[in-house]
N, C-alpha and C. Protein backbone atom coordinates (compact mmCIF):
# COMPACT_ATOMS: atom_id res chain seq x y z
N UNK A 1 121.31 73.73 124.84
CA UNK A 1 121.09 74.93 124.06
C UNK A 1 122.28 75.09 123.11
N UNK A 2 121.98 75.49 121.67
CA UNK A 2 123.05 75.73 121.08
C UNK A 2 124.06 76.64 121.18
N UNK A 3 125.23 76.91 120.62
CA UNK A 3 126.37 78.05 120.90
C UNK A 3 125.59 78.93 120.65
N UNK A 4 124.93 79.48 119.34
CA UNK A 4 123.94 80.42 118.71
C UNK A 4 123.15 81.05 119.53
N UNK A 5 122.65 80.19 119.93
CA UNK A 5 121.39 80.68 121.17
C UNK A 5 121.71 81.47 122.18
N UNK A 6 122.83 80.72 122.97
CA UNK A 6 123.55 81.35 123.96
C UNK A 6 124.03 82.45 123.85
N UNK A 7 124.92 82.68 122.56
CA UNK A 7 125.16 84.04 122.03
C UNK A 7 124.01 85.23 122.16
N UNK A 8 122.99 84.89 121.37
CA UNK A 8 122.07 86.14 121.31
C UNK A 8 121.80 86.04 122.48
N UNK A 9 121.49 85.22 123.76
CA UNK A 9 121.01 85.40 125.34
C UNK A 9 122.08 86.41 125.85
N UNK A 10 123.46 86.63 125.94
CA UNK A 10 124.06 87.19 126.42
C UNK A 10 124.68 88.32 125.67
N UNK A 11 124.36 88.64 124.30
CA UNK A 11 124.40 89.75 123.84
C UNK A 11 123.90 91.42 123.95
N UNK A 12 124.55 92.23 123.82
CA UNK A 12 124.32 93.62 124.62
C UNK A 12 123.06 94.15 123.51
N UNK A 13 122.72 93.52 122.44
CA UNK A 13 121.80 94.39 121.99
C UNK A 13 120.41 94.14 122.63
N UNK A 14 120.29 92.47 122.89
CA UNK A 14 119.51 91.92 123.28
C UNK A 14 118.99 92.57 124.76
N UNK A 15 119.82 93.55 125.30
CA UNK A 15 119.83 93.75 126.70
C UNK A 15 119.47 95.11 126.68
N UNK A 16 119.66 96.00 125.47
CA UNK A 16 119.14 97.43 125.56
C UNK A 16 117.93 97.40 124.38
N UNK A 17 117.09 95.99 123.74
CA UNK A 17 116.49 96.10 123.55
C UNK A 17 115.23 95.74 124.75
N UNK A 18 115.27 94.69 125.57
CA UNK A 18 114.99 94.30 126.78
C UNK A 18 114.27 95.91 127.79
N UNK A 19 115.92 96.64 128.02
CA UNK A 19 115.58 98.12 128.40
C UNK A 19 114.51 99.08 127.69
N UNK A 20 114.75 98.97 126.61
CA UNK A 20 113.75 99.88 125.67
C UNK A 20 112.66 99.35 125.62
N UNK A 21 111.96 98.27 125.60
CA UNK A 21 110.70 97.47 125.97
C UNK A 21 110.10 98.01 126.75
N UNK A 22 111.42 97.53 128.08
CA UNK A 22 110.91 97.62 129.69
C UNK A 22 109.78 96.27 129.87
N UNK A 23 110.64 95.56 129.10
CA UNK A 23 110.01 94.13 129.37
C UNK A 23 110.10 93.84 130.76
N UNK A 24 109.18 92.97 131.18
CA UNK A 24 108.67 92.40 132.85
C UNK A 24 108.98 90.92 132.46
N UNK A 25 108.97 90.41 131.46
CA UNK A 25 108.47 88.69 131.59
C UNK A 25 109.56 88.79 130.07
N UNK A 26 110.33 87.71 130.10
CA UNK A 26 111.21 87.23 128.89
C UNK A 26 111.28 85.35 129.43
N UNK A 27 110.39 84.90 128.11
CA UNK A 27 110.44 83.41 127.89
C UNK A 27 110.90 83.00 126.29
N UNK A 28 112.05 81.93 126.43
CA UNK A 28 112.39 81.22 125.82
C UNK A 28 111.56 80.07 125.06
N UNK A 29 111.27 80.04 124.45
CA UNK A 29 110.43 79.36 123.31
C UNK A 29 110.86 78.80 122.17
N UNK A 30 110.54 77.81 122.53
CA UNK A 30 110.91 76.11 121.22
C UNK A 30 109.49 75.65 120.66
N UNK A 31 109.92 75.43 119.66
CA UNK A 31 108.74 74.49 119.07
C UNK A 31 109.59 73.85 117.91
N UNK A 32 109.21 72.37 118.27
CA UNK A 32 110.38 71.51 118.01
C UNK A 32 109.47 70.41 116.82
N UNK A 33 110.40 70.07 115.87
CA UNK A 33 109.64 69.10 114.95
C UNK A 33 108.63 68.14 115.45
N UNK A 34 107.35 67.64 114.65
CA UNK A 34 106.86 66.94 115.42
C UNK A 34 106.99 65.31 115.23
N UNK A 35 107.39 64.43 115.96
CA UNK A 35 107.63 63.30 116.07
C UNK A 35 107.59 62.67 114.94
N UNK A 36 106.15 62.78 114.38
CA UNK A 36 105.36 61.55 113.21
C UNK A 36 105.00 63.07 112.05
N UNK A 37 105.77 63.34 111.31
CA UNK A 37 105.03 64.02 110.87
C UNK A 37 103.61 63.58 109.81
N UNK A 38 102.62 64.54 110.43
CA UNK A 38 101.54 63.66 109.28
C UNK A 38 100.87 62.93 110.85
N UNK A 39 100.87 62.68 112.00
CA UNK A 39 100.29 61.84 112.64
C UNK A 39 99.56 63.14 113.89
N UNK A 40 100.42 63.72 114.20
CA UNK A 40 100.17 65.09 115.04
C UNK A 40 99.83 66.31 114.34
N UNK A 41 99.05 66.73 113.20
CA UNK A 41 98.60 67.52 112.68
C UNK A 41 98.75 69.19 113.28
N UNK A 42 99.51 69.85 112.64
CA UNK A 42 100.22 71.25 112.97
C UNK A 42 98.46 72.23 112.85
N UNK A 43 98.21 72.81 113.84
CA UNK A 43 96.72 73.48 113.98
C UNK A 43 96.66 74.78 112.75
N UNK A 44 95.70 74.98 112.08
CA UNK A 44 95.85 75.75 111.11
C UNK A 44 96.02 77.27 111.93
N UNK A 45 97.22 78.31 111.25
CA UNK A 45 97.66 79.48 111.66
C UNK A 45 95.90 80.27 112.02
N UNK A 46 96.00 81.33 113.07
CA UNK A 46 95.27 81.70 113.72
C UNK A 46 95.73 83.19 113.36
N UNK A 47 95.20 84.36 113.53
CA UNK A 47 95.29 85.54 113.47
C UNK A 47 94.81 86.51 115.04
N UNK A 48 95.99 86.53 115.83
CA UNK A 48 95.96 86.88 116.72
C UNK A 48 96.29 88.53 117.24
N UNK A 49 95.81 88.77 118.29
CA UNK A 49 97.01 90.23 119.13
C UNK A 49 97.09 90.02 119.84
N UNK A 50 98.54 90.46 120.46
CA UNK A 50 98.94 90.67 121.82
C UNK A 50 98.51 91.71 122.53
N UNK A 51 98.16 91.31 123.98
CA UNK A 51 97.82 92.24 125.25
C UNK A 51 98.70 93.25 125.47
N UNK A 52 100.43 93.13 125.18
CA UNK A 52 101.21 94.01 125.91
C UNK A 52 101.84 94.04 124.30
N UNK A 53 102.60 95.06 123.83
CA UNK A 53 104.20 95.47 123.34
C UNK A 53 105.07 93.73 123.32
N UNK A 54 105.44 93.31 122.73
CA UNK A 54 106.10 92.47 122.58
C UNK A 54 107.51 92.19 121.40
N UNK A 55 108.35 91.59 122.14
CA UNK A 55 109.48 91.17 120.72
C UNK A 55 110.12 89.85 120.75
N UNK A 56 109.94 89.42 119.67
CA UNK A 56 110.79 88.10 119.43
C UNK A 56 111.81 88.25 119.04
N UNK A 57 113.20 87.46 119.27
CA UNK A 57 114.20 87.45 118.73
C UNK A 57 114.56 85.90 118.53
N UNK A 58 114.36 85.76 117.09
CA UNK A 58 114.58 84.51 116.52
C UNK A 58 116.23 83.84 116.71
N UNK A 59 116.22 82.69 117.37
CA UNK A 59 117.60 82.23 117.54
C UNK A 59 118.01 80.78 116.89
N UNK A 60 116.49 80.04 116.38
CA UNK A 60 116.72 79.49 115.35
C UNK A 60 115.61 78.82 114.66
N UNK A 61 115.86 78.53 113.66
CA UNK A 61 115.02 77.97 112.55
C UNK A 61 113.92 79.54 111.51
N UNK A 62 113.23 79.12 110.71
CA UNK A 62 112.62 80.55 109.96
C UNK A 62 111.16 80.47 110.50
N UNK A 63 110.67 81.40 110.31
CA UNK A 63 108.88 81.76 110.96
C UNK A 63 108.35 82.63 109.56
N UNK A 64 107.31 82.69 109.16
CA UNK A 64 106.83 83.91 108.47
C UNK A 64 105.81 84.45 109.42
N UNK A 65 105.79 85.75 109.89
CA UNK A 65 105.24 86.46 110.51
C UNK A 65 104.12 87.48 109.58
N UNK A 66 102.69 87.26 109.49
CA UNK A 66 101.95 88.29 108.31
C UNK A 66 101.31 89.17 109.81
N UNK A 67 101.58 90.63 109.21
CA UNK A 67 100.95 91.18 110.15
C UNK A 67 100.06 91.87 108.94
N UNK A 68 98.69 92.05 109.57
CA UNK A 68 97.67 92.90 109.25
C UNK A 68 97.88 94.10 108.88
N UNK A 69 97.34 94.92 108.08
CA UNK A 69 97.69 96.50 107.45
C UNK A 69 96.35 97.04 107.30
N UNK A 70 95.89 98.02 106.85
CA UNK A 70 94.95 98.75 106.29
C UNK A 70 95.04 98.24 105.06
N UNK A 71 95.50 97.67 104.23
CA UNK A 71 95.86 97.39 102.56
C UNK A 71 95.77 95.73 102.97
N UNK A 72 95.88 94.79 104.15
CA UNK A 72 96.07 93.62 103.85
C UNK A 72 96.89 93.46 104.76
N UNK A 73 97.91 92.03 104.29
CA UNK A 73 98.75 91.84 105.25
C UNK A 73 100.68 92.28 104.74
N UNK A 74 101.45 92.38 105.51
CA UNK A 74 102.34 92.89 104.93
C UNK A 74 103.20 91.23 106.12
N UNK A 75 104.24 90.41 104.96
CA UNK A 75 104.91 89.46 105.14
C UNK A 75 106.42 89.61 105.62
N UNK A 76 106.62 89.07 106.38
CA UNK A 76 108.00 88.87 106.88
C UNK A 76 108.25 87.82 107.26
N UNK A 77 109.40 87.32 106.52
CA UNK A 77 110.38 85.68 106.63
C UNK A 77 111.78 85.93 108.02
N UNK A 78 110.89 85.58 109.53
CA UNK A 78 112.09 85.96 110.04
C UNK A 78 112.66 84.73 110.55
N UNK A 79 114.24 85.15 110.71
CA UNK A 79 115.52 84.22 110.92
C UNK A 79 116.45 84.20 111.94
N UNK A 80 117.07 82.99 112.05
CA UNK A 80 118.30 83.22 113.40
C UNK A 80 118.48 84.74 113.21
N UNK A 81 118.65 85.32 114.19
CA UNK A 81 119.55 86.43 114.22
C UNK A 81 118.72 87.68 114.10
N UNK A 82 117.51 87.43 113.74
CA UNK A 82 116.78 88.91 113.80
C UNK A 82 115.79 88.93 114.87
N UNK A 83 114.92 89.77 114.88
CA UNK A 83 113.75 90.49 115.53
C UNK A 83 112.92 91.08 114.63
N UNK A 84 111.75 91.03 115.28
CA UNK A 84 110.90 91.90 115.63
C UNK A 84 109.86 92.27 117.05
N UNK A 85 109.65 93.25 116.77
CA UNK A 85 109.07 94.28 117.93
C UNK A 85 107.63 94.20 117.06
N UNK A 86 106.44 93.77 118.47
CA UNK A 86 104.80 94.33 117.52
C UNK A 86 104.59 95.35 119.20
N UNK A 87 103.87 96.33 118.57
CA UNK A 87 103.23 97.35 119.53
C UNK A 87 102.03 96.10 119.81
N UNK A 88 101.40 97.00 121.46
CA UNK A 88 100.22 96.18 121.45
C UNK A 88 99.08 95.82 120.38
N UNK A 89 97.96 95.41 120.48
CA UNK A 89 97.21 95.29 119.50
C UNK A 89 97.17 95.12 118.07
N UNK A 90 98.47 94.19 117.88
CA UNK A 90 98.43 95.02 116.52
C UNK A 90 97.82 92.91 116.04
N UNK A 91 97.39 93.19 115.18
CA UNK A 91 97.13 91.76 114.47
C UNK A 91 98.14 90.86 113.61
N UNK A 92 98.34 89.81 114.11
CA UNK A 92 99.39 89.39 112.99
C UNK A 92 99.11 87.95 113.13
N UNK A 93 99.73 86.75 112.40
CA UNK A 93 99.56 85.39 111.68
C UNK A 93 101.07 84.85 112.27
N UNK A 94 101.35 84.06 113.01
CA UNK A 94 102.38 83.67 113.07
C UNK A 94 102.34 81.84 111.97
N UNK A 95 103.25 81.82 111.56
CA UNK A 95 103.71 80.04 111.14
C UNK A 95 104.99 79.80 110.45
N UNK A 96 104.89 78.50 111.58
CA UNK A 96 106.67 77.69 111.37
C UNK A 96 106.17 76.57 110.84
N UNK A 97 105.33 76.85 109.98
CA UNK A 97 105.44 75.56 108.68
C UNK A 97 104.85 74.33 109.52
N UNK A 98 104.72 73.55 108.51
CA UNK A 98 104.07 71.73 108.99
C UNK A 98 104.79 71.07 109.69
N UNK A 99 106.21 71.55 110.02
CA UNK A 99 107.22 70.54 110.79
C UNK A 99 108.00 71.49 111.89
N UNK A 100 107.67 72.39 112.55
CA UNK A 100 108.61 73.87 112.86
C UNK A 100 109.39 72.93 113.64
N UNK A 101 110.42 73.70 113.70
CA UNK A 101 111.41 74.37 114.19
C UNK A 101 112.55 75.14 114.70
N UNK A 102 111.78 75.84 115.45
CA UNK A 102 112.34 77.21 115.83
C UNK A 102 112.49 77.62 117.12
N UNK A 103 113.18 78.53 117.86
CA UNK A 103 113.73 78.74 118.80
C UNK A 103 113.69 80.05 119.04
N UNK A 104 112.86 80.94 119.97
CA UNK A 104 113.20 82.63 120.11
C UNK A 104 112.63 82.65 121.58
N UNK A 105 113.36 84.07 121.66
CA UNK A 105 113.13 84.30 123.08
C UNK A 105 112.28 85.81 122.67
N UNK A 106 111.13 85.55 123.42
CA UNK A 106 110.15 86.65 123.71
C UNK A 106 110.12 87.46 124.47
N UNK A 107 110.31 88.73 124.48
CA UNK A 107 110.26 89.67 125.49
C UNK A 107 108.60 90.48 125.76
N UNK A 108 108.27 90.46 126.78
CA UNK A 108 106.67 91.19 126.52
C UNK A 108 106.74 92.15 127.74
N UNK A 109 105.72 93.46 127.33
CA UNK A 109 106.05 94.41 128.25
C UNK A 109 104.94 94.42 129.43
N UNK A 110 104.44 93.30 129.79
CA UNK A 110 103.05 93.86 130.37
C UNK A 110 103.75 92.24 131.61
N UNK A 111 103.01 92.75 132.82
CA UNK A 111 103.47 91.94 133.96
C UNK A 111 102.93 90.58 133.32
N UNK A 112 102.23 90.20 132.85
CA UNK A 112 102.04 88.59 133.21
C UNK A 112 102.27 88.13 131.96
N UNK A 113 103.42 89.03 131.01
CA UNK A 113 103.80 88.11 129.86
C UNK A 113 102.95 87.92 128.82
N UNK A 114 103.44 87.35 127.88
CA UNK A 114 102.55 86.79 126.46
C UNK A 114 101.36 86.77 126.57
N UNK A 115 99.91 87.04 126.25
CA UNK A 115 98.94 87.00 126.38
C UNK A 115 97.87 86.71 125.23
N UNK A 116 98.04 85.78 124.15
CA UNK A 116 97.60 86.44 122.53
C UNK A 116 95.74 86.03 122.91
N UNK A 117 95.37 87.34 121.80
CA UNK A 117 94.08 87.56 121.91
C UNK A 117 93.38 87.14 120.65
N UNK A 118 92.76 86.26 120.24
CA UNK A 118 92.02 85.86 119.31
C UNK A 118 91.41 86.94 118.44
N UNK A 119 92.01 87.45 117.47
CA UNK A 119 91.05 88.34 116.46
C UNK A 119 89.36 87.91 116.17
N UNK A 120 89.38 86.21 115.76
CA UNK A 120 87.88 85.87 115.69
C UNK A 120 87.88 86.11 113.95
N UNK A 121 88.75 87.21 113.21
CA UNK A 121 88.63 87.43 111.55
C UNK A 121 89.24 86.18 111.34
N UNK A 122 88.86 85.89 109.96
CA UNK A 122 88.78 84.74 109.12
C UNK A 122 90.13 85.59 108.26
N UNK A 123 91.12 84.52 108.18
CA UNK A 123 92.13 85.17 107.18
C UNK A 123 91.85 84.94 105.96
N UNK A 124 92.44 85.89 104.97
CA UNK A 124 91.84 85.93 103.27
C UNK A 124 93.04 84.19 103.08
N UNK A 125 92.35 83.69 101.59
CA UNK A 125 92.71 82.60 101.36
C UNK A 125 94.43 83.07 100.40
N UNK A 126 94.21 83.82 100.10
CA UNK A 126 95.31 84.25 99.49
C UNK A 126 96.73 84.86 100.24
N UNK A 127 96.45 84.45 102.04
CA UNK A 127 97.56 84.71 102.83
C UNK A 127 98.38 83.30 102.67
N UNK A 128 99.47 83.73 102.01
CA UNK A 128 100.42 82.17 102.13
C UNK A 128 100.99 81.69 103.18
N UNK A 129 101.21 80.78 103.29
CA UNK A 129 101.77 79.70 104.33
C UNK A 129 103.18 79.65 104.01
N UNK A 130 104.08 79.70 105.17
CA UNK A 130 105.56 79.96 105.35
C UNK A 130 106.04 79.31 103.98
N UNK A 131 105.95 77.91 103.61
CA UNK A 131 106.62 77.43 102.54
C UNK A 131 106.41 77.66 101.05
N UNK A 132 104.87 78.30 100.60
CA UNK A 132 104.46 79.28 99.79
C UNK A 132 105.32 80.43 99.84
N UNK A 133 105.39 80.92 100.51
CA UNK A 133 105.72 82.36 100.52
C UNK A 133 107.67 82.28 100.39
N UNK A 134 107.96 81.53 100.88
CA UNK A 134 109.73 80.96 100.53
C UNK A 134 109.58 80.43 98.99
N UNK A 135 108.85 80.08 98.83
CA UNK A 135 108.60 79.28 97.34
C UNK A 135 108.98 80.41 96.20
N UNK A 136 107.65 81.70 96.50
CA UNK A 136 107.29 82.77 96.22
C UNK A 136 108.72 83.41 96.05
N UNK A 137 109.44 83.66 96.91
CA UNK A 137 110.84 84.59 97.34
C UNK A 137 111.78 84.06 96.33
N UNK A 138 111.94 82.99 96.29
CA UNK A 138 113.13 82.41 95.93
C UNK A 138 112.57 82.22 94.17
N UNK A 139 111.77 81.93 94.08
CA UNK A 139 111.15 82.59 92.06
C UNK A 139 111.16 83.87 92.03
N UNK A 140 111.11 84.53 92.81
CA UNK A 140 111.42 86.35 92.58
C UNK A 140 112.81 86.56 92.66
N UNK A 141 113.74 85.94 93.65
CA UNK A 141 115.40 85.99 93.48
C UNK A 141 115.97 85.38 92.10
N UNK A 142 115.27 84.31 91.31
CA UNK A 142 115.63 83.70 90.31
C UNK A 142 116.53 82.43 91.14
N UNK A 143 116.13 82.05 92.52
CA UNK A 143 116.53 81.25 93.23
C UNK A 143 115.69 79.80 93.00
N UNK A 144 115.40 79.71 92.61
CA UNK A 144 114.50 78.52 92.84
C UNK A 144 115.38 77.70 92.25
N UNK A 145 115.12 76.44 93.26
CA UNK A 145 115.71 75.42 93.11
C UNK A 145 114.38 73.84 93.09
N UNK A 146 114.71 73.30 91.75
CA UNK A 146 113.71 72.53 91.70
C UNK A 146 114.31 71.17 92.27
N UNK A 147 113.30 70.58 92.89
CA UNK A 147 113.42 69.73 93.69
C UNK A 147 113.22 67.93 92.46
């Protein structure tokens, strides 16, 4: 495990966010590049909810997280070092891109842990994919860097 990692595991925020949950079940979660890329095909993002209150705290690599709205979906690029918290039910898109990897530890409030529930909705075509949407960010910063 990296220094990084270890850090946020034994950090006090991590521990009164834990309390404020009243998380039952906290699993550590990797998803690690895949071998061949191009040979193991990354499953197209799914639009799911969770059974219980849940929070990730990203400890490494980036995710874009789209959660569902009344208006659509509302995007978030999360990173080492942050969180988020979804109440139950709520709908959201997780993806770590065609090659992820990333590292967070999940906290969920319901006894038997993580549980995601298949929405069954078809996402609009105009929801971008993690490296779209960084693409997107970084031409709005005047960041873009051409390759």
């Amino acid at each position: 495990m990296a220094r990084a990692e270890e850090e946020v595991l034994r950090s006090r925020e991590l521990a009164a966010l834990h309390r404020r949950l009243g998380a039952h079940v906290s699993e550590h979660v990797h998803i690690d590049p895949l071998p061949h890329a191009g040979v193991h095909a990354v499953p197209p993002p799914v639009e799911i909810a969770g059974e219980n209150a849940t929070a990730c705290v990203f400890m490494r690599g980036t995710a874009l997280l789209s959660v569902r709205t009344s208006q659509g979906f509302t995007c978030l690029l999360l990173e080492a070092g942050e969180w988020v918290l979804l109440p139950a039910g709520v709908a959201h898109v997780f993806d770590a891109g065609p090659s992820p990897d990333v590292s967070f530890l999940r906290l969920s409030a319901g006894r038997r842990g993580w549980f995601p529930l298949p929405t069954g909705r078809r996402l609009p075509p105009a929801l971008p994919a993690r490296e779209a949407f960084v693409d997107q960010l970084l031409m709005a910063l005047g960041e873009y860097i051409e390759e």
